[in-house]
Protein backbone atom coordinates (compact mmCIF):
# COMPACT_ATOMS: atom_id res chain seq x y z
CA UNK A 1 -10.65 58.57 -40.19
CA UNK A 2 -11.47 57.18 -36.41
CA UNK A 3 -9.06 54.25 -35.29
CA UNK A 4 -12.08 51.78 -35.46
CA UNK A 5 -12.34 52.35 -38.76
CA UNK A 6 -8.89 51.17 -40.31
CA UNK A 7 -8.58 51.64 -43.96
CA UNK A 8 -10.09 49.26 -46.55
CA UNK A 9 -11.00 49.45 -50.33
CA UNK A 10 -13.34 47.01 -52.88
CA UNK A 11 -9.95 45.38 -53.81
CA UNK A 12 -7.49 43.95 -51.04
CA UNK A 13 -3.91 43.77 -50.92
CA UNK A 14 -1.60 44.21 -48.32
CA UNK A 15 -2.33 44.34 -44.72
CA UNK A 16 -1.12 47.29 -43.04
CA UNK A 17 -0.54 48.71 -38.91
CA UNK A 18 -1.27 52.22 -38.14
CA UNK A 19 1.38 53.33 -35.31
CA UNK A 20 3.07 56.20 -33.98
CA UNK A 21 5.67 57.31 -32.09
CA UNK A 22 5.12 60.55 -30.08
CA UNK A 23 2.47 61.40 -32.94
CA UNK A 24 5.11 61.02 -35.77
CA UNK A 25 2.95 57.98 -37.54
CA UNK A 26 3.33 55.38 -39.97
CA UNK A 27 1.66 53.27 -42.31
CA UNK A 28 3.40 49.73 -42.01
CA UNK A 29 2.73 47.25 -44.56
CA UNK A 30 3.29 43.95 -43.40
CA UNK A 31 4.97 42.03 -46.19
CA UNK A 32 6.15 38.50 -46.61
CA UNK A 33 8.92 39.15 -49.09
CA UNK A 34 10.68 41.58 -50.75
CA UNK A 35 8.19 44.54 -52.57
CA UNK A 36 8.02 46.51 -55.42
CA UNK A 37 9.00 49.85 -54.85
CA UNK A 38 5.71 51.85 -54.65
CA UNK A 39 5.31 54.67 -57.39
CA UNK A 40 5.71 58.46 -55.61
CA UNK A 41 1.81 58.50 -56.38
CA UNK A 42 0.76 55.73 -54.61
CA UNK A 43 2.88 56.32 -51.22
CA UNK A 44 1.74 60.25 -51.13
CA UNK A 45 -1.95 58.39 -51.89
CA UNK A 46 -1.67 56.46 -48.97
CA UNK A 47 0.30 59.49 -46.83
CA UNK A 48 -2.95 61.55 -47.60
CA UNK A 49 -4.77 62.26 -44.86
CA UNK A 50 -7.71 63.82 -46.15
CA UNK A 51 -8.39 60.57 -49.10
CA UNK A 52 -5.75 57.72 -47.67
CA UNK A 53 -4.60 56.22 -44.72
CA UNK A 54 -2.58 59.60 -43.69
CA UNK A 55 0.52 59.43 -42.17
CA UNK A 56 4.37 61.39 -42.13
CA UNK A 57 6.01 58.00 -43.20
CA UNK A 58 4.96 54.26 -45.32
CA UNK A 59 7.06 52.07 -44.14
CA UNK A 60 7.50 48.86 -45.74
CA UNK A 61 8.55 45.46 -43.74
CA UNK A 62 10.13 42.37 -46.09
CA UNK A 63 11.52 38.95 -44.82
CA UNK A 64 15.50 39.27 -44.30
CA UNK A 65 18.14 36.61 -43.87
CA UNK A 66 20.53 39.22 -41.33
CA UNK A 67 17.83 40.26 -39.11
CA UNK A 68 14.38 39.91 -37.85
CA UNK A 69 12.89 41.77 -40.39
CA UNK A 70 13.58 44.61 -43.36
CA UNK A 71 12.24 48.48 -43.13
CA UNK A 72 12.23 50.68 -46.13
CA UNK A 73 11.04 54.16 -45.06
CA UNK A 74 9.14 56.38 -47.44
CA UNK A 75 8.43 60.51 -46.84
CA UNK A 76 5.06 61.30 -47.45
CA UNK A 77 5.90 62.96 -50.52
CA UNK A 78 6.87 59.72 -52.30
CA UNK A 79 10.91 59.98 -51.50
CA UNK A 80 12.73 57.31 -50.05
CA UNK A 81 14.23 57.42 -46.85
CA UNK A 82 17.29 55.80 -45.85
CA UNK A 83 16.57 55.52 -41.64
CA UNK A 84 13.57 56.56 -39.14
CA UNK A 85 14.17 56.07 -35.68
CA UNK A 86 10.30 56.89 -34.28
CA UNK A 87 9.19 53.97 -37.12
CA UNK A 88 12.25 51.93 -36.34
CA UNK A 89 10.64 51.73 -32.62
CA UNK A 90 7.59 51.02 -33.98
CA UNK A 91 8.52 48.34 -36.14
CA UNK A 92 10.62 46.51 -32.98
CA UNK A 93 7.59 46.16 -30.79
CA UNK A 94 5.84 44.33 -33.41
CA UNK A 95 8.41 42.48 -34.02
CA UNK A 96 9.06 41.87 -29.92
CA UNK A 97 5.08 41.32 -29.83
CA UNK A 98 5.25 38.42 -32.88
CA UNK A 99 8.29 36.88 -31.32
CA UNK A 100 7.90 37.20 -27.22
CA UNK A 101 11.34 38.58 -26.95
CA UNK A 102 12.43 41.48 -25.37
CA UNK A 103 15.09 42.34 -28.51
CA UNK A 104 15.07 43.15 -32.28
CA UNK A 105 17.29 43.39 -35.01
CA UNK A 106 16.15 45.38 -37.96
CA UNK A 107 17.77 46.13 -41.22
CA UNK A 108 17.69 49.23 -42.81
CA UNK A 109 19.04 50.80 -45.68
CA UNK A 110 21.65 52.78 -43.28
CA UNK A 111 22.19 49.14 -41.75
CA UNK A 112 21.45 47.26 -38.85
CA UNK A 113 19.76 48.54 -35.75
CA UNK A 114 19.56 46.46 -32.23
CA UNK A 115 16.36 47.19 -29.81
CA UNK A 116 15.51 45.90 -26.90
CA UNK A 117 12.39 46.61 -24.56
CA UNK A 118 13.11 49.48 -21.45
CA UNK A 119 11.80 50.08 -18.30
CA UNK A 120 7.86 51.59 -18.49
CA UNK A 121 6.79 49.88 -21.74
CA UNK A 122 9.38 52.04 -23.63
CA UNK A 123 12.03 50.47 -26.66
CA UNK A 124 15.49 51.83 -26.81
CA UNK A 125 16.93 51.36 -30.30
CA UNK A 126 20.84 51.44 -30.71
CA UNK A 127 20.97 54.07 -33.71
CA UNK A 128 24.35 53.53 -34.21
CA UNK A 129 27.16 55.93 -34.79
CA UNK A 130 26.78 59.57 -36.49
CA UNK A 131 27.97 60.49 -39.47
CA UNK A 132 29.93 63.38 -38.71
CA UNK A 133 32.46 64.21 -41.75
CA UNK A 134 30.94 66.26 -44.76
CA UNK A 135 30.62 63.26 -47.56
CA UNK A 136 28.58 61.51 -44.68
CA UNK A 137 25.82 64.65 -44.29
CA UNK A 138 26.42 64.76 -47.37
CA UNK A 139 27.31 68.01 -48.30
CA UNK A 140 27.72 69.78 -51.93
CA UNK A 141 31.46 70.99 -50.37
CA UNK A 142 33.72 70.60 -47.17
CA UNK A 143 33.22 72.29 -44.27
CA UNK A 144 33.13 72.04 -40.63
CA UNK A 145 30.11 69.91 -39.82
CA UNK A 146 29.79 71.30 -35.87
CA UNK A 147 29.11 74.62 -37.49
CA UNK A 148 28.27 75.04 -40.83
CA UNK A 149 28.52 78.37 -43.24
CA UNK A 150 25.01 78.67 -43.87
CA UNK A 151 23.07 82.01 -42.91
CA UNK A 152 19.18 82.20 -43.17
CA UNK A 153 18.49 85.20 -41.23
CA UNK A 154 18.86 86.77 -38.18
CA UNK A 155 19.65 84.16 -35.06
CA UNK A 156 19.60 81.15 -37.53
CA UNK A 157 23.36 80.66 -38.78
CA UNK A 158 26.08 78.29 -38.26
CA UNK A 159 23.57 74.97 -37.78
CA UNK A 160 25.64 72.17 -37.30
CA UNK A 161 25.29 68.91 -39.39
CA UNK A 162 24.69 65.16 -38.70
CA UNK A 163 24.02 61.99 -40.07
CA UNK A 164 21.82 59.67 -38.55
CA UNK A 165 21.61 57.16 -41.48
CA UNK A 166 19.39 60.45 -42.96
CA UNK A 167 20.90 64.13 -43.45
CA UNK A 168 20.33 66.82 -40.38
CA UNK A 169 21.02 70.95 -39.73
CA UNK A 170 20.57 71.63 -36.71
CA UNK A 171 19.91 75.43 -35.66
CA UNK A 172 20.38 76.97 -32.07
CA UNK A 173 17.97 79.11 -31.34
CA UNK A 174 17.10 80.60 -28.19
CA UNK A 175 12.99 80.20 -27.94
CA UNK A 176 12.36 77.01 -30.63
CA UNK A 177 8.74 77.31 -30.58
CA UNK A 178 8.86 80.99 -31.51
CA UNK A 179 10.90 79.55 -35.15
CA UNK A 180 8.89 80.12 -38.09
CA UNK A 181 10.04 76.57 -39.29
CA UNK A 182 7.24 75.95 -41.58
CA UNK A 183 8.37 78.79 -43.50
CA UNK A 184 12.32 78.41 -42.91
CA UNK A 185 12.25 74.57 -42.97
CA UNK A 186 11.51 74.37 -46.62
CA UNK A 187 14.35 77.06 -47.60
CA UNK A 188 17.37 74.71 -45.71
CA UNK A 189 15.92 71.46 -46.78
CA UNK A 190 16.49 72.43 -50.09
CA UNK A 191 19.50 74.75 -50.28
CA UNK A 192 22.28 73.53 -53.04
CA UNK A 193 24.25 72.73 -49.65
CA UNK A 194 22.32 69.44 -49.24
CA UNK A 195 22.34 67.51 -52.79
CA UNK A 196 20.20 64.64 -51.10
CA UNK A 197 18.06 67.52 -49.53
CA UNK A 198 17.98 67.88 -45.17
CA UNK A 199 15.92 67.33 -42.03
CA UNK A 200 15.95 70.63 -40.44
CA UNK A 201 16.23 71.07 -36.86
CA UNK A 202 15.49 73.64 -34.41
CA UNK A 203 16.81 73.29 -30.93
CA UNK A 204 16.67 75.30 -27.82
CA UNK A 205 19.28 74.12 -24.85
CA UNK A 206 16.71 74.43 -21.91
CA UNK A 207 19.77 72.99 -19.67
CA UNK A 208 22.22 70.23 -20.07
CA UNK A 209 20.30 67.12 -20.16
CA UNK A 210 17.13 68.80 -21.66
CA UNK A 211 16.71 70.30 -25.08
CA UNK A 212 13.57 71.48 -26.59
CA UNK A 213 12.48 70.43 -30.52
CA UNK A 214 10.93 71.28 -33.47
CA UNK A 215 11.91 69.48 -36.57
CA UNK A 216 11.06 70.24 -39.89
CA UNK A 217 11.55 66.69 -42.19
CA UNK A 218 12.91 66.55 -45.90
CA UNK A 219 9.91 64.72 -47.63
CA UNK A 220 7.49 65.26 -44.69
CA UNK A 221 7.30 68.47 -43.21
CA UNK A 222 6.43 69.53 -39.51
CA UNK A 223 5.88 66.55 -37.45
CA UNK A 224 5.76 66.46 -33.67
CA UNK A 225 8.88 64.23 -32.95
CA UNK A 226 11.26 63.30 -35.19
CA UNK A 227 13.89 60.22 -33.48
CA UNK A 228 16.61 60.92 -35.67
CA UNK A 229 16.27 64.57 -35.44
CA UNK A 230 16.77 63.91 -31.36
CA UNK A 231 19.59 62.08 -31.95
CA UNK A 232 21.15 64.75 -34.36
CA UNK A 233 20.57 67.53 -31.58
CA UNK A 234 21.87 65.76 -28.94
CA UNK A 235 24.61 64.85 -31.18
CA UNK A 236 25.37 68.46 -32.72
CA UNK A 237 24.83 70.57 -29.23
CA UNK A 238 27.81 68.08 -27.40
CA UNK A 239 29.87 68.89 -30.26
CA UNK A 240 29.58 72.41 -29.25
CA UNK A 241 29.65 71.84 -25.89
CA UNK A 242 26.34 73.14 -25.25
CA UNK A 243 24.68 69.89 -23.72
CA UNK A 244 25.26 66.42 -22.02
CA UNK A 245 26.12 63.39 -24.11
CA UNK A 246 22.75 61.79 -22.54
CA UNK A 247 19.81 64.43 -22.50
CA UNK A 248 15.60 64.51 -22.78
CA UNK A 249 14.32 65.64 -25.76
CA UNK A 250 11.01 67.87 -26.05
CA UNK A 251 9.26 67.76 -28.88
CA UNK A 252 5.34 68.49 -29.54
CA UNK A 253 4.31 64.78 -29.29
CA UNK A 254 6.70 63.88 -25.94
CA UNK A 255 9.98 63.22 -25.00
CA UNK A 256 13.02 61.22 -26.09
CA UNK A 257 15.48 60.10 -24.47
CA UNK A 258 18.97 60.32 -26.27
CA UNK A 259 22.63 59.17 -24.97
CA UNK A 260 25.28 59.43 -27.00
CA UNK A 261 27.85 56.46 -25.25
CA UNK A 262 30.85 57.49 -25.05
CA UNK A 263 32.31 53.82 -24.93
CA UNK A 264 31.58 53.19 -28.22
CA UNK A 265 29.86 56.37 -30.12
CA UNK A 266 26.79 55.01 -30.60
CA UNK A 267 23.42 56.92 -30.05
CA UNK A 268 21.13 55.10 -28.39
CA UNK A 269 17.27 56.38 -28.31
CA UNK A 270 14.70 55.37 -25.90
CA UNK A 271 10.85 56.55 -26.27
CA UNK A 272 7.27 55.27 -26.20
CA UNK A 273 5.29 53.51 -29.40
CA UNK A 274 1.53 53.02 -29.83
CA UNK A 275 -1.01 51.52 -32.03
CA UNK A 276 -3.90 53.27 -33.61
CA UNK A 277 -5.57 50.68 -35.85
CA UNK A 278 -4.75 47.90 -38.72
CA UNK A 279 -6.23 47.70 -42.21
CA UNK A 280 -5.42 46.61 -46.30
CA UNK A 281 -4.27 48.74 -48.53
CA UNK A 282 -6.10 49.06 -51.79
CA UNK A 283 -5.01 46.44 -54.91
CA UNK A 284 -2.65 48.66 -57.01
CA UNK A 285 -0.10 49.70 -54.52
CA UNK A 286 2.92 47.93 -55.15
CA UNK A 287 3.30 46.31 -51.78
């Protein structure tokens, strides 16, 4: 479906903004006040790329007394999602653009998260702290997070594990675009390890400050970035001492930029956003 052409059906109902963030896009229904929960159906309807809008995430905006505004996440496969961090850069520059500030406060399910506008038309959203111990992954038994006991075949064991409001592995590998991870990404997410299933990562330390990407996501598949997946890698390769607290993140859609303060553990990510087009979704979608 072109951009010009935005998405409409016989029957109206709620508007909708077509963004992404490094090509990881979104669906975001503008709503007034607190939604239904969509059915699976109608979210992996809209996700559809072939017959709906098509996107990796729906995300859903409601009014909220604690913060600018409310995101629910959905994967395209109907599941919820409890954080986002490409859509929760998205969903601050609208809220920036409707407001004329340079700062946002949006609530999530994993709780709040502070942006503010960058240098170069980027946002930086404060992701907060990781969840590091094994109830916060969460995992179906204890274990050492920075490296877990999990073996999927040659050059892929040990990934270590991070929470960034969402469940991550995170593999080091030593070429990441040579990883089969359509085909390995499916057999992690949903190994009896992860009860809530897992966002799968695949990172190569190209130096320091730069590691290169490829994520697959619980709920979504491959996308070309992933923010929280970023944050995780940056996150899990300092724990191992195999990276900077602050490095650049390649992925197939672009770079992030992730630094993990050390003054007060948060992870803060800074990236680009852009619009594609704005439409309704059809009557009949819960939103």
């Amino acid at each position: 479906m072109p951009p010009s052409a935005g998405y409409s059906s016989p029957t109206m109902n709620r508007p909708f903004v077509k963004m992404n963030g490094l090509g990881n896009d979104f669906v975001i229904a503008l709503t007034a006040s607190a939604p239904s929960a969509p059915s699976a159906e109608a979210v992996r309807a809209i996700a559809d790329r072939a017959s709906g809008v098509g996107c990796d995430q729906l995300i859903a905006l409601e009014s909220c007394d604690d913060a600018d505004v409310f995101m629910r996440v959905w994967n395209a496969d109907g599941g919820a999602a409890g954080a986002c961090g490409n859509g929760a850069r998205c969903v601050a520059w609208l809220v920036m653009e409707a407001s004329g500030r340079d700062s946002a406060r949006i609530a999530t399910d994993a709780g709040v998260l502070e942006a503010r506008r960058a240098e170069g038309d980027l946002i930086t959203v404060d992701m907060s702290a990781p969840g590091l111990g094994w109830r916060k992954i969460p995992l179906a038994r204890e274990m050492d997070t920075r490296q877990l006991d999990l073996d999927v075949g040659p050059g892929l064991t040990g990934p270590g594990a991070v929470s960034m409001g969402n469940p991550h592995a995170v593999f080091f590998v030593d070429d990441a675009e040579g990883v089969d991870a359509a085909r390995l990404g499916p057999l992690v997410e949903h190994d009896p390890l992860f009860p809530e299933g897992v966002n799968v990562g695949f990172a190569q330390i190209v130096a320091p400050d730069r590691i290169r990407l490829k994520v697959w996501e619980r709920g979504a598949g491959l996308t070309r970035a992933c923010g929280t997946g970023a944050c995780a890698a940056v996150v899990a390769a300092r724990r191992r001492r195999l990276a900077r607290r602050a490095a650049t993140v390649e992925m197939a859609g672009g770079e992030l930029h992730i630094d993990w303060r050390r003054a007060d553990g948060h992870v803060m990510m800074t990236g680009p956003v852009a619009m594609e087009f704005t439409g309704r979704l059809p009557e009949g979608d819960d939103l």
